[in-house]
C-alpha atoms as a PDB file:
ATOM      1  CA  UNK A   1     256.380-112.204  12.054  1.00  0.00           C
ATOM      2  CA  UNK A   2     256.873-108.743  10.170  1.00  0.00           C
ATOM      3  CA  UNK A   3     260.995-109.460   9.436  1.00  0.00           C
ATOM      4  CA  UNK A   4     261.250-106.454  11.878  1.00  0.00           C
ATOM      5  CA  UNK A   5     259.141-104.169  10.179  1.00  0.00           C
ATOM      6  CA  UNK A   6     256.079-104.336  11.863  1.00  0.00           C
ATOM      7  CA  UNK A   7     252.441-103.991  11.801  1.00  0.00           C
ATOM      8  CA  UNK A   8     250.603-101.985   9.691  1.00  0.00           C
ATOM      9  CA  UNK A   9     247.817-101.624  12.122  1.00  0.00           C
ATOM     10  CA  UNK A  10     247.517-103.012  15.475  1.00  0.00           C
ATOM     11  CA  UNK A  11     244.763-103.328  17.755  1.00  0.00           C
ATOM     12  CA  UNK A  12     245.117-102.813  21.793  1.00  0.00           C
ATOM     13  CA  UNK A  13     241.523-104.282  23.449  1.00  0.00           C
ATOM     14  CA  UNK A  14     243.017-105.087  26.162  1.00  0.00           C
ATOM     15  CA  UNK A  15     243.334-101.789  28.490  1.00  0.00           C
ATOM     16  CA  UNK A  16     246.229-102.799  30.497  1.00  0.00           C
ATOM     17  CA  UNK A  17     249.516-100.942  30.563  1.00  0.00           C
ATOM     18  CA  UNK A  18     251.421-104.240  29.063  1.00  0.00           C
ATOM     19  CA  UNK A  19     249.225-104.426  26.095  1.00  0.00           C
ATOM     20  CA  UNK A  20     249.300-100.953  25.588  1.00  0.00           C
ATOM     21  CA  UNK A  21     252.868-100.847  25.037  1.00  0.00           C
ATOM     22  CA  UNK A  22     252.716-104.163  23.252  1.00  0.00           C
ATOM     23  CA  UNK A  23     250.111-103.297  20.604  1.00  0.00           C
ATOM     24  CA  UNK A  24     252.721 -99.560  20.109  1.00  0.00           C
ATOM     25  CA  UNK A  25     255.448-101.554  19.723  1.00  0.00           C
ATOM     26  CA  UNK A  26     254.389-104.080  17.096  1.00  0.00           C
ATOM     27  CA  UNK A  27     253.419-101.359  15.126  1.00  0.00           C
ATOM     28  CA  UNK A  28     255.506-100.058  12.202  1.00  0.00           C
ATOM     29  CA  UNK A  29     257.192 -96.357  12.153  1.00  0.00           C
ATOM     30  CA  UNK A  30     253.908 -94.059  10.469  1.00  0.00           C
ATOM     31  CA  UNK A  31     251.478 -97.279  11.320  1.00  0.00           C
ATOM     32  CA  UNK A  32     248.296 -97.066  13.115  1.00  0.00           C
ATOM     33  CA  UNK A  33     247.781 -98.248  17.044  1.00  0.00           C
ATOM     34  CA  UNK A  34     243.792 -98.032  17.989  1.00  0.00           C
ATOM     35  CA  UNK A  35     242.493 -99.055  21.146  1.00  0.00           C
ATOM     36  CA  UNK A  36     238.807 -99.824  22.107  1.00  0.00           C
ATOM     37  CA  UNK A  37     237.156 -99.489  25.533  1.00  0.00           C
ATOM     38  CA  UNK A  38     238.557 -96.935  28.481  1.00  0.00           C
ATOM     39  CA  UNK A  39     242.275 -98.212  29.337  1.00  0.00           C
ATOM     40  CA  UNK A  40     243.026 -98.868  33.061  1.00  0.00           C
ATOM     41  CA  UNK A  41     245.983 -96.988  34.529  1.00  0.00           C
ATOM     42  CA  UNK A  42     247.598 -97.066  31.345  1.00  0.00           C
ATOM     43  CA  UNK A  43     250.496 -94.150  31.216  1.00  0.00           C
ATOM     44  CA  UNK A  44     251.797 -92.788  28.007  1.00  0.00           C
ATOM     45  CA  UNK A  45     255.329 -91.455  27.800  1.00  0.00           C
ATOM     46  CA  UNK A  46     255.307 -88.232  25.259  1.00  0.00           C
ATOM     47  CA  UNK A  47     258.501 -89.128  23.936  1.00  0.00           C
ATOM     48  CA  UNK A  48     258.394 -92.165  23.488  1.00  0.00           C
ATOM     49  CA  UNK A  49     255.290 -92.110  21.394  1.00  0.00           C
ATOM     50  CA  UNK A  50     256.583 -89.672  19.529  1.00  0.00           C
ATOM     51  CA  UNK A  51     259.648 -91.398  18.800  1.00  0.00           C
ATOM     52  CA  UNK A  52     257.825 -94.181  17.746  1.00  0.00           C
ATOM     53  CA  UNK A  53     256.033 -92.577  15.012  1.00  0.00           C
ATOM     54  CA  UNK A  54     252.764 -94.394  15.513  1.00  0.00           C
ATOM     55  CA  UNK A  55     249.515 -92.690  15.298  1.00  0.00           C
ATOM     56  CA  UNK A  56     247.632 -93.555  18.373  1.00  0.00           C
ATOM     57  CA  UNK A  57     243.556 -93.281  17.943  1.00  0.00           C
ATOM     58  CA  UNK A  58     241.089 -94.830  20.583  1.00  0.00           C
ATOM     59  CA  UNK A  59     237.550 -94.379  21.549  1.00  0.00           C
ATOM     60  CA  UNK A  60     234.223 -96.630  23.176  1.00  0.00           C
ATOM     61  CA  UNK A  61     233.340 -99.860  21.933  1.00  0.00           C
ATOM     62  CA  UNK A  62     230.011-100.014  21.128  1.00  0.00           C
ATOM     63  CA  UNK A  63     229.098-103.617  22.577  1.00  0.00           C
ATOM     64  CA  UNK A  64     225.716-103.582  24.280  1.00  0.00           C
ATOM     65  CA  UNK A  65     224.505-102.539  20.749  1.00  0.00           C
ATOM     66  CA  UNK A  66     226.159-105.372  18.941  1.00  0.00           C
ATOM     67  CA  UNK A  67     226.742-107.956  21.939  1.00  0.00           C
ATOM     68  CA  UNK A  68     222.885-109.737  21.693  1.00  0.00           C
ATOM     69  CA  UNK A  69     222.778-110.159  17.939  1.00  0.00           C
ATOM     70  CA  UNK A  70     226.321-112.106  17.808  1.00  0.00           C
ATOM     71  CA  UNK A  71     226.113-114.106  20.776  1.00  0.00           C
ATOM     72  CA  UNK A  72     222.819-115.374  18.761  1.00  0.00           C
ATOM     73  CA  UNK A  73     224.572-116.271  15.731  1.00  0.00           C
ATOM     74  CA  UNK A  74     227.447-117.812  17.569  1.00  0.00           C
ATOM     75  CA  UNK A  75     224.944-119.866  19.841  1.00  0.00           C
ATOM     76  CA  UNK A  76     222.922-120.683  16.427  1.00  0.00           C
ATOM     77  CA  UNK A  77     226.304-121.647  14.501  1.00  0.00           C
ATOM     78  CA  UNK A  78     226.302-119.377  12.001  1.00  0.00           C
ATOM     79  CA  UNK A  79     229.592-117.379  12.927  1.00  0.00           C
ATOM     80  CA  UNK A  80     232.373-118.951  14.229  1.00  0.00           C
ATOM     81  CA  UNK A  81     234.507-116.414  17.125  1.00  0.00           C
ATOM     82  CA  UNK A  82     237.777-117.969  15.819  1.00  0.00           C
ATOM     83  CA  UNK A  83     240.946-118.552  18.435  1.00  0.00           C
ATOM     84  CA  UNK A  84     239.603-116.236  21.231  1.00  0.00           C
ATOM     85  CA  UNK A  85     237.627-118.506  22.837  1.00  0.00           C
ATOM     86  CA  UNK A  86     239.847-121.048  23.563  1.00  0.00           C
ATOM     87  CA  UNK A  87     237.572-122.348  26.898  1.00  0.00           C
ATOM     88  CA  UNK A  88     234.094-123.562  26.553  1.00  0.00           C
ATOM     89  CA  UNK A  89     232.297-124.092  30.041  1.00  0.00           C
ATOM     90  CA  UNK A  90     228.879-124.522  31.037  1.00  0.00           C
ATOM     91  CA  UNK A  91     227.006-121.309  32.365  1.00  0.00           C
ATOM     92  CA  UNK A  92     227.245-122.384  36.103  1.00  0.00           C
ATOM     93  CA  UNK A  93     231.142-122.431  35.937  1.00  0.00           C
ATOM     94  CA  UNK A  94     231.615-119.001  35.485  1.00  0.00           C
ATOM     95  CA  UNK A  95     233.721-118.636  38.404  1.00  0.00           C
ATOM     96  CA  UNK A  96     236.149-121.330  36.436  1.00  0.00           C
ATOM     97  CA  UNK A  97     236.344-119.363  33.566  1.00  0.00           C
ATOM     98  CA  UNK A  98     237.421-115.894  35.049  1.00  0.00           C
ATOM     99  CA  UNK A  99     239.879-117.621  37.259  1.00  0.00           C
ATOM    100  CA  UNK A 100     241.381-119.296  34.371  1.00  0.00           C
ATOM    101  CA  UNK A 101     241.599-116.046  31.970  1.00  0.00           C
ATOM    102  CA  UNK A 102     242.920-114.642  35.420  1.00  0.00           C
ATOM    103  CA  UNK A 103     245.907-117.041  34.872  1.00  0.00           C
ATOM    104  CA  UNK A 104     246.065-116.860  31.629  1.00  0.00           C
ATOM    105  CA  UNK A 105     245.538-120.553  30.855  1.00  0.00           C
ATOM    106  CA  UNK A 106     242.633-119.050  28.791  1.00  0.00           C
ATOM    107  CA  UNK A 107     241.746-116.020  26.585  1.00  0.00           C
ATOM    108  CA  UNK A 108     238.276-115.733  26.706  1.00  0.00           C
ATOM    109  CA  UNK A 109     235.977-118.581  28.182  1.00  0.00           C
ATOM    110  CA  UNK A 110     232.669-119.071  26.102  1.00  0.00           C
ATOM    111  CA  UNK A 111     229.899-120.288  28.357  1.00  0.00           C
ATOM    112  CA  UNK A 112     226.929-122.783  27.036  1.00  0.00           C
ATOM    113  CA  UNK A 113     223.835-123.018  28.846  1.00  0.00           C
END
């Protein structure tokens, strides 16, 4: 999608090892890789980061403060969440939803009431 180049910027929100190295890779030489949240068992090796020139920044993502207001305007219609929710399924088939992010038949599943 870059012609090899790569990303400017990429964003890991993930926290898994994978997308860790994913969201480093796609990034171009002197680009910027941020991740959000506390990674889980993600390992870092020192030289290859540093051979891949990327700048690495993280730090917590403030959702509880933001979380209420935007599920309101996405309930209400007045934002659209784009591509990643790709599963919309009633509240009481929560169960459904994790299993099928689990298995990655789904990004995130948005559930209605």
């Amino acid at each position: 999608m870059t012609g090899g180049i790569g990303a400017d910027s990429a964003l890991e929100c993930v926290g898994t090892q994978e997308s860790m190295q994913q969201a480093i890779r796609c990034t171009r030489k002197g680009g910027f890789t941020s991740y959000v949240g506390v990674p889980h068992g993600v390992e870092l090796n020192g030289e290859q980061l540093f051979y891949a020139h990327v700048h690495l920044h993280g730090g917590p993502a403030p959702v509880r403060r933001y979380l209420p207001k935007l599920i309101d305007l996405v309930v209400e219609g007045k934002i659209n969440p784009g591509k990643v929710f790709d599963l919309t399924l009633p509240l009481d088939q929560v169960a459904e939803g994790y299993k099928a992010m689990d298995e990655r038949r789904a990004i995130k599943a948005l559930l209605r009431p």
